[in-house]
Protein backbone atom coordinates (compact mmCIF):
# COMPACT_ATOMS: atom_id res chain seq x y z
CA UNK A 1 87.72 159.48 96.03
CA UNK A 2 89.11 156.29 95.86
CA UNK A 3 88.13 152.57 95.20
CA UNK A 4 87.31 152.28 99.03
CA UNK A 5 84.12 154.41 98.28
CA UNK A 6 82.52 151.61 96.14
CA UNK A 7 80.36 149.33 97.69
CA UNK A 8 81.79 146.23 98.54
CA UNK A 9 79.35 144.19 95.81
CA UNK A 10 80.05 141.34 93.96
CA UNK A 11 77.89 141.84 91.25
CA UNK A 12 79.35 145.57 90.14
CA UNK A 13 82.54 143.46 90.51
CA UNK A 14 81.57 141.11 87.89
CA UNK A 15 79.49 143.66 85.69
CA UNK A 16 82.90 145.99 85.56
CA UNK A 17 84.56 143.14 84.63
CA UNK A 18 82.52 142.21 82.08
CA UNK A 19 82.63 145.20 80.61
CA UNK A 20 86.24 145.81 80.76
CA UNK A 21 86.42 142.66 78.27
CA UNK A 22 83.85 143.75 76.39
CA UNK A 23 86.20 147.34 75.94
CA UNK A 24 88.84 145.31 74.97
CA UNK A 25 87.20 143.24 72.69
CA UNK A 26 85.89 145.70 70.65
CA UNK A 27 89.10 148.13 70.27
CA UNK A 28 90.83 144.72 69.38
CA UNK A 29 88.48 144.14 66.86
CA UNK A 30 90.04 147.00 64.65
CA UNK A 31 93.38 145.16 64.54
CA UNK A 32 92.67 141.43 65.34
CA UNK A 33 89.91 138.97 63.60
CA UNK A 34 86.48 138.06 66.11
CA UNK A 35 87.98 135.06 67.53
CA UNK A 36 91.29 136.52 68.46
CA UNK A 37 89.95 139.93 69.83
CA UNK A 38 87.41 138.36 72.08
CA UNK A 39 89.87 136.44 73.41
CA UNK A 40 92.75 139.01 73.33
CA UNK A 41 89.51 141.14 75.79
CA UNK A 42 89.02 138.50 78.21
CA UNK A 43 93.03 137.59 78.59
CA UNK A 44 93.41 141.76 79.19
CA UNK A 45 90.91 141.75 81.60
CA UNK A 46 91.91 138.53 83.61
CA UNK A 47 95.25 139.38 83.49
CA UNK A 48 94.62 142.54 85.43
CA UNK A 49 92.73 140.55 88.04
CA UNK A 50 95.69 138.39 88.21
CA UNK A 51 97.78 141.29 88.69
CA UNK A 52 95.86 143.44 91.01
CA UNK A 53 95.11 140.60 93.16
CA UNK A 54 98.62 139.09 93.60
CA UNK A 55 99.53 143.07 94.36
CA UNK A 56 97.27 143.45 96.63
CA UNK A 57 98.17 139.53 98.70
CA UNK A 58 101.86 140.66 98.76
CA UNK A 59 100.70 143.82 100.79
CA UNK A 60 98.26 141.94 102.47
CA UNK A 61 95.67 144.00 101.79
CA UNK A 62 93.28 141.39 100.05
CA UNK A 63 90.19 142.69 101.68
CA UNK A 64 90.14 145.77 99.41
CA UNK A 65 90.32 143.29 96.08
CA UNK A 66 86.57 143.27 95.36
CA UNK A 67 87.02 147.54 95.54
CA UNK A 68 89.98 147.78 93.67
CA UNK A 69 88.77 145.49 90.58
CA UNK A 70 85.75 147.12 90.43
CA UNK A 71 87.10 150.52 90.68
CA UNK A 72 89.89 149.40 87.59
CA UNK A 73 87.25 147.51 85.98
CA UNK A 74 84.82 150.38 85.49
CA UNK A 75 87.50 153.21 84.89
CA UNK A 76 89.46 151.04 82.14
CA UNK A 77 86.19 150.33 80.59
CA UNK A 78 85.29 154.12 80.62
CA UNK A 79 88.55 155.03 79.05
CA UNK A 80 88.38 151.61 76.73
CA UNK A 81 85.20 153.70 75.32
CA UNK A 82 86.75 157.03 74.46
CA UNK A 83 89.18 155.42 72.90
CA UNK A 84 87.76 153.20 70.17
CA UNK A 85 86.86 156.05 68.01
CA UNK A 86 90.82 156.92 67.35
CA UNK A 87 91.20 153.34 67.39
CA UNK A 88 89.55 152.54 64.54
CA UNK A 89 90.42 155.45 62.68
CA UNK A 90 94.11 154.53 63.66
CA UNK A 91 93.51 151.24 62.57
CA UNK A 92 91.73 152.38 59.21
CA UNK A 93 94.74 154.81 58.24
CA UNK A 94 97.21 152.13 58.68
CA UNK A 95 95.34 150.41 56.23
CA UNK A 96 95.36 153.14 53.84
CA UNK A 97 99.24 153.78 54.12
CA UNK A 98 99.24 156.09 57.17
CA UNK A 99 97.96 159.39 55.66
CA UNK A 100 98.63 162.92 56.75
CA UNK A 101 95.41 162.08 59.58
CA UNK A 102 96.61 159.80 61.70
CA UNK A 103 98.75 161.56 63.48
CA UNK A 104 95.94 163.11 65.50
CA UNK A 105 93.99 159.68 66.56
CA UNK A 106 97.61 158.74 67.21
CA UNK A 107 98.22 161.72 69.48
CA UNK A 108 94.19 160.49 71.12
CA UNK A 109 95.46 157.32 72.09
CA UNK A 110 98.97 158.42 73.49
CA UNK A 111 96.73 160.88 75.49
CA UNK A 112 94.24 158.22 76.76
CA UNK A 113 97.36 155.71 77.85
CA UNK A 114 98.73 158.27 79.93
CA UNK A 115 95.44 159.35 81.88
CA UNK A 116 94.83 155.65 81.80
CA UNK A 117 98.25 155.54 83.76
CA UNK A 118 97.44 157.42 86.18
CA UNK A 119 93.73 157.08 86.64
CA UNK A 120 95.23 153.33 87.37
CA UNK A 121 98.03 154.70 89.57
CA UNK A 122 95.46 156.79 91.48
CA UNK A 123 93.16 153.53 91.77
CA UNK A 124 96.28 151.14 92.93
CA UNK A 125 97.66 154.05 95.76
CA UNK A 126 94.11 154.67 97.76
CA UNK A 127 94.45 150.63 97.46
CA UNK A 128 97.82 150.10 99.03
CA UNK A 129 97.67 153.51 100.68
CA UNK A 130 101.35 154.59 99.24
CA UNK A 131 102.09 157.95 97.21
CA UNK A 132 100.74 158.63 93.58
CA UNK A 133 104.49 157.75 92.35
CA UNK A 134 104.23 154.48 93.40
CA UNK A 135 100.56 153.73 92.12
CA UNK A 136 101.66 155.09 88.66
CA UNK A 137 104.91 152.47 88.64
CA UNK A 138 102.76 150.10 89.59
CA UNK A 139 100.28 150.90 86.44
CA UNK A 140 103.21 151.10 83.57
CA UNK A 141 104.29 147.72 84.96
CA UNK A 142 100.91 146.35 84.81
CA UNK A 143 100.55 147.64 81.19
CA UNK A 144 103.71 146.37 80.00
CA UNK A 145 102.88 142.95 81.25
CA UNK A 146 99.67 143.34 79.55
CA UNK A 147 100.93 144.53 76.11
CA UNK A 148 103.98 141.81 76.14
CA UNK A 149 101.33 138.76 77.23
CA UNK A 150 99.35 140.11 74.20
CA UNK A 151 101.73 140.89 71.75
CA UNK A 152 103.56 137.18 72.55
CA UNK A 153 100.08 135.54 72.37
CA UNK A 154 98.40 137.94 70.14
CA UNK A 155 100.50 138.96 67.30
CA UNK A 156 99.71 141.42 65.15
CA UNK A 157 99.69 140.05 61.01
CA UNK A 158 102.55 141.95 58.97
């Protein structure tokens, strides 16, 4: 199944959305004080609207947009949610001095990026109808974008 199976509705549009910041806001929170995580959520999440919907006008295909969002919305947010538990242990270890542990929430999150990856390359080809490959470039572009806006507006205290 693909993002074309969703029903074209505004409001699961806005309510994946929503929740895709919230995601973001909270696994921020381990690294980056209230102000700056809520804001490092909503920049995440409307810079992969600003992405998927520029992708999507350059293959003129902006009548699946509402789909698509949704569909990365939702699935980011799912992901987002399985992943703040090695986030904050992560984050928590670090703190300590990296002990012997964190290699395994570590190992988590490398684990979660890469089905992210692909969930969102799986998402992007039913969108633009092209092979898996492409969909997964498409996704590790996206996310580096993402992770150098963030890290250049966002940065991380030493």
């Amino acid at each position: 199944k693909g993002p074309q199976d969703l029903p074209l509705a505004p409001f699961l549009l806005y309510l994946t959305l929503a929740l895709h910041a919230l995601s973001g806001f909270v696994l921020a929170l381990a690294y980056q004080p209230p102000l700056a995580a809520l804001a490092l959520g909503v920049t995440d999440t409307a810079l992969l609207a600003l992405l998927t919907a520029s992708l999507l006008y350059l293959q003129s295909r902006q009548s699946r947009l509402t789909q698509t969002l949704s569909a990365l919305g939702g699935t980011g947010f799912l992901i987002a949610l399985l992943a703040i538990v090695p986030t904050w242990w992560l984050a928590h270890e670090q703190g300590e001095s990296a002990g012997a542990t964190a290699g395994l929430p570590a190992f988590a999150l490398l684990g979660l990026v890469i089905w992210s990856l692909v969930v969102t390359g799986h998402v992007l080809r039913r969108a633009l109808s092209a092979p898996l490959i492409v969909g997964v470039l498409i996704a590790i572009v996206f996310y580096w974008v993402a992770i150098s806006v963030q890290d250049a507006l966002f940065p991380l205290a030493e």
